[in-house]
N, C-alpha and C. Protein backbone atom coordinates (compact mmCIF):
# COMPACT_ATOMS: atom_id res chain seq x y z
N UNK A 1 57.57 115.10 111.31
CA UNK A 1 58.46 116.21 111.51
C UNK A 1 59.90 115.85 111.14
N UNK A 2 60.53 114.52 111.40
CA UNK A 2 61.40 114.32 111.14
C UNK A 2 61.62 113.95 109.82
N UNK A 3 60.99 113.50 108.77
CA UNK A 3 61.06 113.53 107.59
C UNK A 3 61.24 114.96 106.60
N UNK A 4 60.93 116.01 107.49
CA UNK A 4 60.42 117.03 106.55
C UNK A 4 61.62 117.92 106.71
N UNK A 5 62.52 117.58 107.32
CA UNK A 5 64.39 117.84 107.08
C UNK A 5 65.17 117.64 106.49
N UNK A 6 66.14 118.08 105.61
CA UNK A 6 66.85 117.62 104.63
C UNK A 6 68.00 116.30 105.66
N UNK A 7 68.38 115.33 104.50
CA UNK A 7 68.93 114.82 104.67
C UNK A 7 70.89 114.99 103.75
N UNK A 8 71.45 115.57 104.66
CA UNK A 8 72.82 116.10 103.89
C UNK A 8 73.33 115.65 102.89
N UNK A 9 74.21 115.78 101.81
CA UNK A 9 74.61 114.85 100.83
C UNK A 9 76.15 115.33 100.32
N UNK A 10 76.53 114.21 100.64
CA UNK A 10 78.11 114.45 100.38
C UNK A 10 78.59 115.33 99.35
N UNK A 11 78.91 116.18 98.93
CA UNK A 11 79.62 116.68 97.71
C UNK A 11 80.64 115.97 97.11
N UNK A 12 80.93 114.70 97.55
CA UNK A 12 81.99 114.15 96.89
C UNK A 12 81.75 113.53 95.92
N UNK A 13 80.81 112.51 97.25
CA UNK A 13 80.27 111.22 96.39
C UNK A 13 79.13 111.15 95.46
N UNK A 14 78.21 112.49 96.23
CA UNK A 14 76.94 112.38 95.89
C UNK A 14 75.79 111.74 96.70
N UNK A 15 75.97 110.66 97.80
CA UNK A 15 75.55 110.28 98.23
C UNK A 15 75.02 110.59 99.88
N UNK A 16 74.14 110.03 100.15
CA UNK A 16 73.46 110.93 101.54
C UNK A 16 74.19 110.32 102.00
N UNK A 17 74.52 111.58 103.39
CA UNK A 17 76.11 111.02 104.51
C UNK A 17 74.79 110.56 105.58
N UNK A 18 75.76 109.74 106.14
CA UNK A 18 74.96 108.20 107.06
C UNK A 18 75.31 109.33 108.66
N UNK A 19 74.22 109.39 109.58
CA UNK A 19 74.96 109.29 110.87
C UNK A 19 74.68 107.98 111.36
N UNK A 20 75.78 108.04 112.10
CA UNK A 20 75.28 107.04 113.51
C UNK A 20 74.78 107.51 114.74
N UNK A 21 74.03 106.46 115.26
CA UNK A 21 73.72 106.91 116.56
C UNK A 21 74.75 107.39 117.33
N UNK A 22 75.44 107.05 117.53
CA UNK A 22 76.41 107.59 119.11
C UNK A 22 76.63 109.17 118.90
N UNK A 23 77.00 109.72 116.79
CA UNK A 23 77.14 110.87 117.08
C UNK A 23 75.60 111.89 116.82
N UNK A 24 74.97 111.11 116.89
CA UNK A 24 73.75 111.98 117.16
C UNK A 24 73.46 111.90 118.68
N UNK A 25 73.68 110.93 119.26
CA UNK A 25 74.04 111.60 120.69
C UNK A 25 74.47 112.39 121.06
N UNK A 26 75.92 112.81 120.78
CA UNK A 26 76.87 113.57 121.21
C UNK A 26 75.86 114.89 120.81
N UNK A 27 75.24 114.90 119.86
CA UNK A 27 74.49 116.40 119.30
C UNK A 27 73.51 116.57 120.43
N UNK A 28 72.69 115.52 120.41
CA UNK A 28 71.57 115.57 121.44
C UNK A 28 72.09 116.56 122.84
N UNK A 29 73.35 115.62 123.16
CA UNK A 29 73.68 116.22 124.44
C UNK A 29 74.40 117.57 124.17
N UNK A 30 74.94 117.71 123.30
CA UNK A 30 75.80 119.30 123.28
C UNK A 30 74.26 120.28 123.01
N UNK A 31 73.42 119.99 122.63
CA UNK A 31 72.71 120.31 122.23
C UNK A 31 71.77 121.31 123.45
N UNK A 32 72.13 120.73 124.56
CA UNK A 32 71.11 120.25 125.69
C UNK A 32 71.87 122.28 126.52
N UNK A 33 72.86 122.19 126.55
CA UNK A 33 73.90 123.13 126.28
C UNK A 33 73.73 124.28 125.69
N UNK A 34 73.63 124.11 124.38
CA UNK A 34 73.73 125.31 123.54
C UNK A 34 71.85 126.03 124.07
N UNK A 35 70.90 125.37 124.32
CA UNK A 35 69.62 125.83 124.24
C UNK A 35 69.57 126.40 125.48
N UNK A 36 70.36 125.94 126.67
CA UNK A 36 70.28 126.70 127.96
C UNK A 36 71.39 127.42 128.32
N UNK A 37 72.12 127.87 127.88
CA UNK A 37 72.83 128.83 127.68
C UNK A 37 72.22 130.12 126.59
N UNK A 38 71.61 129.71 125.86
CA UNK A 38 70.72 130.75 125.10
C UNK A 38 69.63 130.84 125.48
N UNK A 39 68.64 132.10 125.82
CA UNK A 39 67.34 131.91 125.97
C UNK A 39 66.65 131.88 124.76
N UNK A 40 66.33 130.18 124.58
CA UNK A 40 66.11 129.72 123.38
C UNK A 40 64.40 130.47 122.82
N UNK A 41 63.73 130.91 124.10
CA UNK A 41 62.68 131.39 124.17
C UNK A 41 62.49 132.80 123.40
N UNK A 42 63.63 133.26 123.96
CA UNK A 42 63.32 135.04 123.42
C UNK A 42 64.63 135.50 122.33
N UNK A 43 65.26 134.20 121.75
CA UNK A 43 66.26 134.27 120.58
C UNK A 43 65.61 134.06 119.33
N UNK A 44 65.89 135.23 118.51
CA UNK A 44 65.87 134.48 117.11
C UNK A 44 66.20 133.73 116.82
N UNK A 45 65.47 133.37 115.81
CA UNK A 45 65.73 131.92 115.15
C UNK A 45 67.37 131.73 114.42
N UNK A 46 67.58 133.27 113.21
CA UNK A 46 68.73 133.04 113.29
C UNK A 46 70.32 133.24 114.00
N UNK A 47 69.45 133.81 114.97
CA UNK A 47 70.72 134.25 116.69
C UNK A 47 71.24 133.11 116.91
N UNK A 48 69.75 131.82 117.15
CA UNK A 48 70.12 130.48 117.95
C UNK A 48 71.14 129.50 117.21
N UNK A 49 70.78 130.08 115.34
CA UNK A 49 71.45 128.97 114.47
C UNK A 49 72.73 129.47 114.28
N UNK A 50 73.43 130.61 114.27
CA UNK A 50 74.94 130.69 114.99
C UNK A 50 75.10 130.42 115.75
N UNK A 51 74.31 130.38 117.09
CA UNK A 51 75.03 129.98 118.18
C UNK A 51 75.78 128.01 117.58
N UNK A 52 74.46 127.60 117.14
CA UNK A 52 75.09 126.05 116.84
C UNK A 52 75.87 126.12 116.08
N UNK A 53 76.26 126.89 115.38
CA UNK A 53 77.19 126.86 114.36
C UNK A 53 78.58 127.29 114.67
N UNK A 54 78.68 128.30 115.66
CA UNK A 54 80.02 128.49 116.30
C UNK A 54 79.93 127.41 116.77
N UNK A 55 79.40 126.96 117.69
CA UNK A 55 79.46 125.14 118.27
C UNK A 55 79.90 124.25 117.57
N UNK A 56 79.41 123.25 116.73
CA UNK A 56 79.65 122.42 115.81
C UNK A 56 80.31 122.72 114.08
N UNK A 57 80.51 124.00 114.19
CA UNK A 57 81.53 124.23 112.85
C UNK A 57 80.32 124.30 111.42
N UNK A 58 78.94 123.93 111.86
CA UNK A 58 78.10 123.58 110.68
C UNK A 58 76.84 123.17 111.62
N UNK A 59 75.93 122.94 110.69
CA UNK A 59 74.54 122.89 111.42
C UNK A 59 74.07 121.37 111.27
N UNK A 60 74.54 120.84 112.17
CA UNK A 60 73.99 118.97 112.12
C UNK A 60 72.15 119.11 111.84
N UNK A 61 72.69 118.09 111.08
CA UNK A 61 70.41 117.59 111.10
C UNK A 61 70.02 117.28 112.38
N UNK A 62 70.29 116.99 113.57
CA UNK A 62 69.95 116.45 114.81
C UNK A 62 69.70 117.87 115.40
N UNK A 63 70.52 118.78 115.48
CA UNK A 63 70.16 119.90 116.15
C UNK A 63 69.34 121.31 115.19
N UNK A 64 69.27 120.80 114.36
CA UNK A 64 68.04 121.70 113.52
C UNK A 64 67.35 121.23 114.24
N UNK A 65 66.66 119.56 114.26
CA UNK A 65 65.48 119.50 114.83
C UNK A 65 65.42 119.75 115.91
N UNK A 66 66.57 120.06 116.88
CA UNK A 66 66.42 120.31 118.70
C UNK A 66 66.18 121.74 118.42
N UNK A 67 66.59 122.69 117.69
CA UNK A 67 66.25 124.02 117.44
C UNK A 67 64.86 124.30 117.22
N UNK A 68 64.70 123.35 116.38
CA UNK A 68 62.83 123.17 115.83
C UNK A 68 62.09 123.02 117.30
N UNK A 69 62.28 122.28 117.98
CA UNK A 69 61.47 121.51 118.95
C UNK A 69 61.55 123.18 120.24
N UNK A 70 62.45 123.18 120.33
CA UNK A 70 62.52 124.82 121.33
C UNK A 70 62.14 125.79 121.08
N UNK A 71 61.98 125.99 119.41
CA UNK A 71 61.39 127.26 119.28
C UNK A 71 59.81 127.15 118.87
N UNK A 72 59.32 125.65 118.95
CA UNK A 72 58.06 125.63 118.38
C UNK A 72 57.82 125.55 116.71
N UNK A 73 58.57 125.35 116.39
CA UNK A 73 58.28 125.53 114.83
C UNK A 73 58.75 124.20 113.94
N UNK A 74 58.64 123.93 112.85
CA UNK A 74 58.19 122.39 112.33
C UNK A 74 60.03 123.04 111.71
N UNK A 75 60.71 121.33 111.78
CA UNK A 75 61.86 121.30 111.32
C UNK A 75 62.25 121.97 109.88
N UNK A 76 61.05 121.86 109.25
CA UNK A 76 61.29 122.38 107.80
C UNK A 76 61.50 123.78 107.75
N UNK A 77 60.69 124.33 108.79
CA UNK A 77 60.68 125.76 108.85
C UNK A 77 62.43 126.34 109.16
N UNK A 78 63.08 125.85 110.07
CA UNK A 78 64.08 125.58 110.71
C UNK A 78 65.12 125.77 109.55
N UNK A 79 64.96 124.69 108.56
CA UNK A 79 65.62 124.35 107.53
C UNK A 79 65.23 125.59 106.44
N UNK A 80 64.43 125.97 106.30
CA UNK A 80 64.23 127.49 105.49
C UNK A 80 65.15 128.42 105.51
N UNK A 81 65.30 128.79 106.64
CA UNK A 81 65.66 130.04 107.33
C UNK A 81 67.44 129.61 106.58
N UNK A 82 67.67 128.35 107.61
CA UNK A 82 69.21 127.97 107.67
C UNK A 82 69.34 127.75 106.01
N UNK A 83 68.75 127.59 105.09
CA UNK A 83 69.44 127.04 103.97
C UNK A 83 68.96 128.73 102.83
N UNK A 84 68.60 129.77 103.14
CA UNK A 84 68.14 130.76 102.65
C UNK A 84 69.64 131.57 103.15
N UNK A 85 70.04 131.47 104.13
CA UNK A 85 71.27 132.52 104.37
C UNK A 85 72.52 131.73 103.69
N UNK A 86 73.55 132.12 103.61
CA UNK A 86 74.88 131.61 102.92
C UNK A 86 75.68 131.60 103.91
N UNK A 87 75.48 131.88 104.97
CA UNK A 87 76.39 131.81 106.29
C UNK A 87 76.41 130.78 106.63
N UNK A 88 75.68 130.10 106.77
CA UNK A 88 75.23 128.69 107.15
C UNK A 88 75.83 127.21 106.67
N UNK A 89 76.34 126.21 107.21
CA UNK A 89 76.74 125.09 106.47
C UNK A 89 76.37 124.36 106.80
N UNK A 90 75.93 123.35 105.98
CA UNK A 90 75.17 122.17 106.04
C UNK A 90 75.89 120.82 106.30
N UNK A 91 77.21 121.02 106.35
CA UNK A 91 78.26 119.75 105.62
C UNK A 91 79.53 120.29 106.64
N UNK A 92 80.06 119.40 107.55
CA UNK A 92 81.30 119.80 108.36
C UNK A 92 82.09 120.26 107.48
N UNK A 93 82.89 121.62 108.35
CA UNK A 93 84.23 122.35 107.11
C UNK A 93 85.09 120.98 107.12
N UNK A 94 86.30 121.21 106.47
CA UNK A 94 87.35 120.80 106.47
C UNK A 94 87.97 120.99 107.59
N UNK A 95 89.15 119.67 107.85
CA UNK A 95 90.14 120.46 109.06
C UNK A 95 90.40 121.64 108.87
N UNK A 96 90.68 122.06 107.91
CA UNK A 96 91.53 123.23 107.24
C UNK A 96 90.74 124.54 106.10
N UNK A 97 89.62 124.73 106.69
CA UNK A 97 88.28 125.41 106.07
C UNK A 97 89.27 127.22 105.37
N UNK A 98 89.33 126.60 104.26
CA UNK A 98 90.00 127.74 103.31
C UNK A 98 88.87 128.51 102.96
N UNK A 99 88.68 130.05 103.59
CA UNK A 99 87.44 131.47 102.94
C UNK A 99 88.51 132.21 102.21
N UNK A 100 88.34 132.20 100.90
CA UNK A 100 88.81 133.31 100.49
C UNK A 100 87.98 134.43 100.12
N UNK A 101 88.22 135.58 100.45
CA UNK A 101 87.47 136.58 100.56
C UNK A 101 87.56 137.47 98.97
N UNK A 102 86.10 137.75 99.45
CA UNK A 102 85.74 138.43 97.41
C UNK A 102 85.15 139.77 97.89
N UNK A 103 85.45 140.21 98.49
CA UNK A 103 84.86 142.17 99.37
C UNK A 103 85.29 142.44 98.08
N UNK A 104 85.15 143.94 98.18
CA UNK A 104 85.66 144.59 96.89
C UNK A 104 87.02 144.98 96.66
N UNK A 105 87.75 145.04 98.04
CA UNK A 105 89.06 145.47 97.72
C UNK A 105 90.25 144.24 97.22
N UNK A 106 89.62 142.65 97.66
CA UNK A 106 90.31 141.60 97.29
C UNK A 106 89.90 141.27 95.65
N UNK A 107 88.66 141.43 95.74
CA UNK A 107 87.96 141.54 93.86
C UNK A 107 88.83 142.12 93.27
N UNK A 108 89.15 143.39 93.50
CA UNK A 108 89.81 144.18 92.75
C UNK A 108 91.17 144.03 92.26
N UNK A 109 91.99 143.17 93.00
CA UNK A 109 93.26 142.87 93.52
C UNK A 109 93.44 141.34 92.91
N UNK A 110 92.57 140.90 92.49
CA UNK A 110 92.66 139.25 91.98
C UNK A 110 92.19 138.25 92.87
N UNK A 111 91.17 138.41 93.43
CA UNK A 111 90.25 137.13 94.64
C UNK A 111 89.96 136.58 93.79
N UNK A 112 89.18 136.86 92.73
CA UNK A 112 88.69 135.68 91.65
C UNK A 112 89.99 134.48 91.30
N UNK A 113 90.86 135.28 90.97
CA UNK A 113 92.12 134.31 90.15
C UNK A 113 92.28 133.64 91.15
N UNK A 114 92.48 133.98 92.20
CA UNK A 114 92.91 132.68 93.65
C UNK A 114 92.48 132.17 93.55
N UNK A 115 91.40 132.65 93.40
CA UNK A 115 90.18 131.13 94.20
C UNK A 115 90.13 130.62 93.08
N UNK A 116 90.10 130.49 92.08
CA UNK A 116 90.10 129.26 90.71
C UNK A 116 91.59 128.38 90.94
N UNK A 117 92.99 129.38 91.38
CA UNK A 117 93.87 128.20 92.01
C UNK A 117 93.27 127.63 93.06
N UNK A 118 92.31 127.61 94.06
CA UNK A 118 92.22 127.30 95.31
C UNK A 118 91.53 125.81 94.68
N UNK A 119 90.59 126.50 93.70
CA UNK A 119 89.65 125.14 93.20
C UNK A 119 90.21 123.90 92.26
N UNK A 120 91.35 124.88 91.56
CA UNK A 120 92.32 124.17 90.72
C UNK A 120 92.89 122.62 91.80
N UNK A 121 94.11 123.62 92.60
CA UNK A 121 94.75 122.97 93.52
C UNK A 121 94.02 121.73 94.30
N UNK A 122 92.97 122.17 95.03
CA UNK A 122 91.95 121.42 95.96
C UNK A 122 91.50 120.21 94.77
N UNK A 123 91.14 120.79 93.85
CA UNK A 123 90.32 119.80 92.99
C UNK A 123 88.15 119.65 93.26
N UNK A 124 87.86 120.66 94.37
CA UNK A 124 86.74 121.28 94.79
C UNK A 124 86.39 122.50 93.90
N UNK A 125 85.27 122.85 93.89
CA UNK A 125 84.95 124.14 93.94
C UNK A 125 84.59 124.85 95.30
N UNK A 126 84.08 126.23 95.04
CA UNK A 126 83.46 126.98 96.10
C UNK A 126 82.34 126.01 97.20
N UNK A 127 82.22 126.11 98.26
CA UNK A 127 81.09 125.45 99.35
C UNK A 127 81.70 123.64 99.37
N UNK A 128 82.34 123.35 99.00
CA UNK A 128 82.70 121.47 98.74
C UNK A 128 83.71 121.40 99.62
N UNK A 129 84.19 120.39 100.12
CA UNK A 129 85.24 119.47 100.68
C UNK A 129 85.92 118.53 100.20
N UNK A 130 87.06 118.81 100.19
CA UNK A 130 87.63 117.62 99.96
C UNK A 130 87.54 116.31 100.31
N UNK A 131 87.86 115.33 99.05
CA UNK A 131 87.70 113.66 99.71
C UNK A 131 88.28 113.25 101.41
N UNK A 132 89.00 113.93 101.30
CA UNK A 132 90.00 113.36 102.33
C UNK A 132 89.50 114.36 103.47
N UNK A 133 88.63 115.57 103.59
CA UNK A 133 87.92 116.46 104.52
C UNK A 133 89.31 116.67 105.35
N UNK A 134 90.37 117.03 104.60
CA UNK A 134 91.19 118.09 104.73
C UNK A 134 90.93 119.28 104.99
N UNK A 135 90.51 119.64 103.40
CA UNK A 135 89.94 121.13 102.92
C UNK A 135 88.56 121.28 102.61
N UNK A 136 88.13 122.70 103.52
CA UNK A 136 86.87 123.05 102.39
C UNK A 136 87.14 124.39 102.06
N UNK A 137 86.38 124.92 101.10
CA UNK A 137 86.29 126.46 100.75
C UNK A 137 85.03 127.01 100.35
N UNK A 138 85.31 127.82 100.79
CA UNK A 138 84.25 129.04 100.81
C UNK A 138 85.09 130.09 100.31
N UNK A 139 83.93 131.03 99.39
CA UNK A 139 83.76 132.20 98.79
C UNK A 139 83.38 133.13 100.49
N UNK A 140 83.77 134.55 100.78
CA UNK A 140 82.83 134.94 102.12
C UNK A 140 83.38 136.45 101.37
N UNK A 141 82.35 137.40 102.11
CA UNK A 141 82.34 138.74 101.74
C UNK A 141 83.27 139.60 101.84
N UNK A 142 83.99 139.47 103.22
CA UNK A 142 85.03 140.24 103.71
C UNK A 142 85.38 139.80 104.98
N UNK A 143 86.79 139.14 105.12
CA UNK A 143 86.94 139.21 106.46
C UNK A 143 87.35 140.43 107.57
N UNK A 144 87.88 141.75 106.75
CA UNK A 144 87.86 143.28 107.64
C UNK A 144 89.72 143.15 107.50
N UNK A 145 89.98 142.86 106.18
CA UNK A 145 91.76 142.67 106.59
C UNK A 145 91.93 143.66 104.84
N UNK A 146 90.85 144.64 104.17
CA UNK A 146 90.98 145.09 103.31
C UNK A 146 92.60 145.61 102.89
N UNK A 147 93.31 145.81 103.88
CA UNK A 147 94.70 146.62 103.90
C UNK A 147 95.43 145.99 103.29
N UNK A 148 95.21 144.36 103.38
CA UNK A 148 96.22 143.33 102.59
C UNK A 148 95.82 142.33 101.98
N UNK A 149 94.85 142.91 101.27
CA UNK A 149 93.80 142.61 99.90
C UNK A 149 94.88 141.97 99.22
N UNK A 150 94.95 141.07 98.36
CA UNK A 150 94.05 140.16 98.50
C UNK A 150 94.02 138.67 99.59
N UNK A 151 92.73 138.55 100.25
CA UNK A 151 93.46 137.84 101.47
C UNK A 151 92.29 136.87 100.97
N UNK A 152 93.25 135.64 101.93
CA UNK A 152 92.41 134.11 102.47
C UNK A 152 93.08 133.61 103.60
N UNK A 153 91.62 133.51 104.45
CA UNK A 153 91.80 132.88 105.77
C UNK A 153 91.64 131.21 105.89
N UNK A 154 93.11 130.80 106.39
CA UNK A 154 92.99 129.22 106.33
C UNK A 154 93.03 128.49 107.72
N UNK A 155 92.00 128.07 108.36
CA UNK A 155 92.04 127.72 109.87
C UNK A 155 91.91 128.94 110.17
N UNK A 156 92.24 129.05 111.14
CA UNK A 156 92.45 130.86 111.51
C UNK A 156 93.60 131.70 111.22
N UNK A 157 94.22 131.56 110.55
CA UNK A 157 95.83 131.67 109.87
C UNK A 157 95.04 132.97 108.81
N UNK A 158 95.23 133.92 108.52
CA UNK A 158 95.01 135.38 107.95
C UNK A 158 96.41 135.19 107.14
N UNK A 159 96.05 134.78 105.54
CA UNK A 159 97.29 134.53 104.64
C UNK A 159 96.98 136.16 103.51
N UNK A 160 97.47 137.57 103.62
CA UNK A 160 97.32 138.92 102.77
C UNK A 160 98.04 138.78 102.19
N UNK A 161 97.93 139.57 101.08
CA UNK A 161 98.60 140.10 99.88
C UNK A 161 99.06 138.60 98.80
N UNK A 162 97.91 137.91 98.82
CA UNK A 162 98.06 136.59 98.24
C UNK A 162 98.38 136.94 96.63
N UNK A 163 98.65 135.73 96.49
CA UNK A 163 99.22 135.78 94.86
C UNK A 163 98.80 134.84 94.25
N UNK A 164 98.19 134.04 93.06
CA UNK A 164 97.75 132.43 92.61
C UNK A 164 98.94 131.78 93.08
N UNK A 165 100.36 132.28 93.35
CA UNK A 165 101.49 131.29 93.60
C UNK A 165 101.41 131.23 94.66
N UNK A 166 101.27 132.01 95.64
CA UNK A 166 100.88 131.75 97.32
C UNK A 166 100.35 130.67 97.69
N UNK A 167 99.26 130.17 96.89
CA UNK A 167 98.02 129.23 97.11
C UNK A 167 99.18 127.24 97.82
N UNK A 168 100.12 127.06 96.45
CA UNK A 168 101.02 125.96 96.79
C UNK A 168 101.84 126.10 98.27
N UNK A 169 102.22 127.10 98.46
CA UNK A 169 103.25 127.18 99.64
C UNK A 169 102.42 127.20 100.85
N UNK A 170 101.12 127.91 100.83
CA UNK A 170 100.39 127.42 101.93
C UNK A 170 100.02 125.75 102.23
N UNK A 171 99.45 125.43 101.29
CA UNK A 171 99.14 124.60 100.88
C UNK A 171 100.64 123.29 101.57
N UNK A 172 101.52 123.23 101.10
CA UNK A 172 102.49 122.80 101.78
C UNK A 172 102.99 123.26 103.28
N UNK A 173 102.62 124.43 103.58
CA UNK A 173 102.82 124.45 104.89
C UNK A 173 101.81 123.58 105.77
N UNK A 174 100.29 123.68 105.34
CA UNK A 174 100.02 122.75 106.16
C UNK A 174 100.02 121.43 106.26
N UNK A 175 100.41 120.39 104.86
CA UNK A 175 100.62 119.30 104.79
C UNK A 175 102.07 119.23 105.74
N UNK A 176 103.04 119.70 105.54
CA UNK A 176 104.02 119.43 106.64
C UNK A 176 103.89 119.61 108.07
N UNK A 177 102.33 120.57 108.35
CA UNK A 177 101.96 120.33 109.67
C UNK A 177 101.60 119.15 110.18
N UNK A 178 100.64 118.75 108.97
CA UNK A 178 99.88 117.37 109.18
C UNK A 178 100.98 116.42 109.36
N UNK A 179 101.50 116.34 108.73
CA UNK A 179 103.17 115.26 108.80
C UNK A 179 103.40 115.43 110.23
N UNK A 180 104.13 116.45 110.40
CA UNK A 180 104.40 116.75 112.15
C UNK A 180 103.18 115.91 113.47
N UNK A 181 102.35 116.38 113.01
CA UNK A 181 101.16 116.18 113.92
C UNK A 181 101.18 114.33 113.82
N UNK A 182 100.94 113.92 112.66
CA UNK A 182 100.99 112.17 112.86
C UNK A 182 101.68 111.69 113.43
N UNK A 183 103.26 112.26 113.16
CA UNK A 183 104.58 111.52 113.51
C UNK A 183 104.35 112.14 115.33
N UNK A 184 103.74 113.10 115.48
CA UNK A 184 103.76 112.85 117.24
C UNK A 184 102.70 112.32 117.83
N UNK A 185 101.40 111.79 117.27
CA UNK A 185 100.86 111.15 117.52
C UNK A 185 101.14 109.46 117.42
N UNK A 186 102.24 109.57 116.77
CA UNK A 186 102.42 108.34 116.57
C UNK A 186 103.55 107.68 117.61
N UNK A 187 104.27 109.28 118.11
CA UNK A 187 105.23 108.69 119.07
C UNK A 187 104.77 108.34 120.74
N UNK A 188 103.75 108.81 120.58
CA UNK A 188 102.51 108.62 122.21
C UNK A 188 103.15 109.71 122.92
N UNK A 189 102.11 110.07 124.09
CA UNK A 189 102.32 111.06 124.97
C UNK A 189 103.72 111.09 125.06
N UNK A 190 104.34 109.69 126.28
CA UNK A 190 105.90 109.21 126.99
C UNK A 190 106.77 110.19 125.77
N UNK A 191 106.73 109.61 124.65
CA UNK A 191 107.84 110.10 123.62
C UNK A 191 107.82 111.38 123.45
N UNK A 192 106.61 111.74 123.22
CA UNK A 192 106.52 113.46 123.17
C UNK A 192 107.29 114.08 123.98
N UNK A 193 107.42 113.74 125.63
CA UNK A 193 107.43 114.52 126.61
C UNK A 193 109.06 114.50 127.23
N UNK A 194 109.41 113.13 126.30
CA UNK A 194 111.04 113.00 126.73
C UNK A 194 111.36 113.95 125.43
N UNK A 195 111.10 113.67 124.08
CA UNK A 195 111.67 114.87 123.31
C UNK A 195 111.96 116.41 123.51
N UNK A 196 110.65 116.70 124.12
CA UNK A 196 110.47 118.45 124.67
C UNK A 196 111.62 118.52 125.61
N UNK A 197 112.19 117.30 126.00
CA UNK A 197 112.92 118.05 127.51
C UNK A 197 114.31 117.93 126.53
């Protein structure tokens, strides 16, 4: 059963990503969670595989097979379902999981041209991550923000009325977050807390 699961594969490198035990623990046990909080019994199959997926950001190989094992059905089957929908990810987003949306009113408006800067810029295409698992992107249907077509959602940040030049300035806004964020991690809690005052 456990063979008959895919084993993930980096988009970078190409190569199958390694877990370790400890974080297949951590799945095991979040895991333990997500199935009793759902009645794993009388849930669809693909009800249960959002639920893990709002959970873990993507669908770990450890909890396909805990999904498999609750609903009765052989891991592969599991893996059907999840790799047949496009909702689904196989591969953790990025910190910074860039959807730019291709509905019809962003199509219309230039979603295509973005997203070739998005792929340009990133150096990814559509569904990949970056080396550094910064960024990923996704193509998605519509996020319901048609009014300020053409849009892309970055983190949860709703960036409308995008432009291919938009793409850099976001893009720099969050690297100067990331900057921010090190330099206060780097100053430890104490420092943080005398600065704020």
């Amino acid at each position: 059963m456990y063979d008959s699961i895919y084993f993930p594969v980096d988009p970078v490198c190409g190569e199958v990503m390694s877990h370790n035990a400890e974080d297949e623990l951590d799945v095991l046990e979040e895991m333990k969670g997500i199935l009793e909080s759902t009645n794993s019994d009388g849930t669809s199959l693909v009800t249960l595989l959002q639920a893990v997926q709002r959970h873990f950001g993507y669908l770990p190989r450890e909890a396909m097979i805990e999904v498999a094992r609750a609903k009765g059905v052989s891991s592969a089957a599991v893996f059907g379902v999840a790799s047949f929908y496009n909702q689904f990810r196989m591969i953790p987003p990025g910190k910074h999981p860039v959807k730019m949306c291709m509905g019809t009113a962003c199509h219309i408006k230039g979603g295509s041209a973005i997203l070739k800067v998005w792929e340009t810029k990133l150096g990814i295409g559509e569904g990949e991550v970056t080396e550094d698992r910064l960024y990923s992107l996704d193509r998605v249907a519509c996020v319901g923000c048609c009014a300020m077509a053409p849009v892309a959602v970055v983190g949860e940040e709703v960036h409308g009325n995008m432009m291919p030049t938009s793409v850099g300035g976001i893009m720099l806004a969050v690297e100067l977050a990331e900057k921010r964020e090190r330099k206060q991690e780097e100053q430890g809690p104490e420092n943080q807390e005398e600065a704020a005052q």
